[in-house]
C-alpha atoms as a PDB file:
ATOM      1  CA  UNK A   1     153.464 170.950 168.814  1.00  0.00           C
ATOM      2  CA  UNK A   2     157.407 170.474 167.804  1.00  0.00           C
ATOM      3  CA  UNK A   3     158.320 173.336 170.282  1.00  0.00           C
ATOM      4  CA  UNK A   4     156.274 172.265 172.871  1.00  0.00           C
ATOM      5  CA  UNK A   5     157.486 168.392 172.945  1.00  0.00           C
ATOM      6  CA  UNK A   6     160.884 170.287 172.449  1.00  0.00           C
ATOM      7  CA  UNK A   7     160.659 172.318 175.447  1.00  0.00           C
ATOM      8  CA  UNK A   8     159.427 169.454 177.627  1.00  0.00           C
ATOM      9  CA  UNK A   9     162.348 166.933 176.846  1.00  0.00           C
ATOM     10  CA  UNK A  10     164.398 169.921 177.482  1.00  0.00           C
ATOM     11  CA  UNK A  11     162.698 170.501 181.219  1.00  0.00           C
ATOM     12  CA  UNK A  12     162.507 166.966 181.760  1.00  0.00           C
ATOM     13  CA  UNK A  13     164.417 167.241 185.065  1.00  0.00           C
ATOM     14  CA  UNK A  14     163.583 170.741 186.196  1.00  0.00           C
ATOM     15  CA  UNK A  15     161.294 172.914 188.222  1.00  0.00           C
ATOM     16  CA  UNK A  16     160.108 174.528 184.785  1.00  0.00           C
ATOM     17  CA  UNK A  17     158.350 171.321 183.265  1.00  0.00           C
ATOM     18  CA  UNK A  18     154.781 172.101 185.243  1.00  0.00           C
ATOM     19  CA  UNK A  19     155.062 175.566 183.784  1.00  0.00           C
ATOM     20  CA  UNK A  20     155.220 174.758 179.970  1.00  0.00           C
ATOM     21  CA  UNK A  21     151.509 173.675 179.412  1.00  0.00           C
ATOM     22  CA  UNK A  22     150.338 177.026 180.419  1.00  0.00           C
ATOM     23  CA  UNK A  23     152.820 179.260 179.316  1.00  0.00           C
ATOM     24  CA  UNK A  24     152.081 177.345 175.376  1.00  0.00           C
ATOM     25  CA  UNK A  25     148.589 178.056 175.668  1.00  0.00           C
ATOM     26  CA  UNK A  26     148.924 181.490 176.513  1.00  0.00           C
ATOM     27  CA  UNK A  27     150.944 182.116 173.866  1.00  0.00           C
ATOM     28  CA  UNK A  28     148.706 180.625 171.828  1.00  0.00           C
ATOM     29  CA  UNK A  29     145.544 182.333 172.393  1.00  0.00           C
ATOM     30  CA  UNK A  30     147.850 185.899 172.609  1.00  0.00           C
ATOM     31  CA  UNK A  31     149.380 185.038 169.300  1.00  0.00           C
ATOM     32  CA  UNK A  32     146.001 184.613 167.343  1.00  0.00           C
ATOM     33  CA  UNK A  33     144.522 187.705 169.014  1.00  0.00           C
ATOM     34  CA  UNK A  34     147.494 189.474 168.652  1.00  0.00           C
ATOM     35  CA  UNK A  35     147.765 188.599 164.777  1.00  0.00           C
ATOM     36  CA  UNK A  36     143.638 189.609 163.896  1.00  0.00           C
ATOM     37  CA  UNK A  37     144.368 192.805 165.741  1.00  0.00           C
ATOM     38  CA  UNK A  38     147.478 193.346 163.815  1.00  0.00           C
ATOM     39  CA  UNK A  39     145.517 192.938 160.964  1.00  0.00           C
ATOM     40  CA  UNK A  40     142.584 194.916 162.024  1.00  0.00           C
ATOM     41  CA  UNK A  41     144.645 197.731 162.545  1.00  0.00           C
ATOM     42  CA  UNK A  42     147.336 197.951 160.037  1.00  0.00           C
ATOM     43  CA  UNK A  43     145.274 196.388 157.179  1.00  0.00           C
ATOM     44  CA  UNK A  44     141.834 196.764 157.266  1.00  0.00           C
ATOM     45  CA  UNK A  45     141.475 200.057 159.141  1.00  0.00           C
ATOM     46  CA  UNK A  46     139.662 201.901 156.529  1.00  0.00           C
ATOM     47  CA  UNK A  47     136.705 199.171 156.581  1.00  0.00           C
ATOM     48  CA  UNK A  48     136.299 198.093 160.584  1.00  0.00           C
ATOM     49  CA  UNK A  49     136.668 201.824 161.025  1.00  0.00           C
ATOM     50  CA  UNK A  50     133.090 202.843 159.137  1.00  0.00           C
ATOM     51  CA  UNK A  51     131.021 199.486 159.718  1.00  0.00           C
ATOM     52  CA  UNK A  52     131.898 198.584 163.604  1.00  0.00           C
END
């Protein structure tokens, strides 16, 4: 929430301001899928691999 108030005060006169909403929530939803398959896959291999 601080980076994204951030990063709107700092776009507050530009053509980038419409673009922050989105580009937060993407980043967002790819950084918790991103971090479960991280640990999927580097962690917990042996058990997701035998019960699917």
């Amino acid at each position: 929430m601080l980076s994204l108030g951030l990063a709107r005060y700092l776009a507050r006169d530009t053509i980038y301001r419409e673009h922050i909403h989105p580009f937060t929530l993407t980043a967002v939803i790819s950084a918790i899928f991103g971090a479960r398959l991280w640990e999927v896959l580097f962690f917990q291999w042996s058990y997701y691999s035998t019960h699917l």
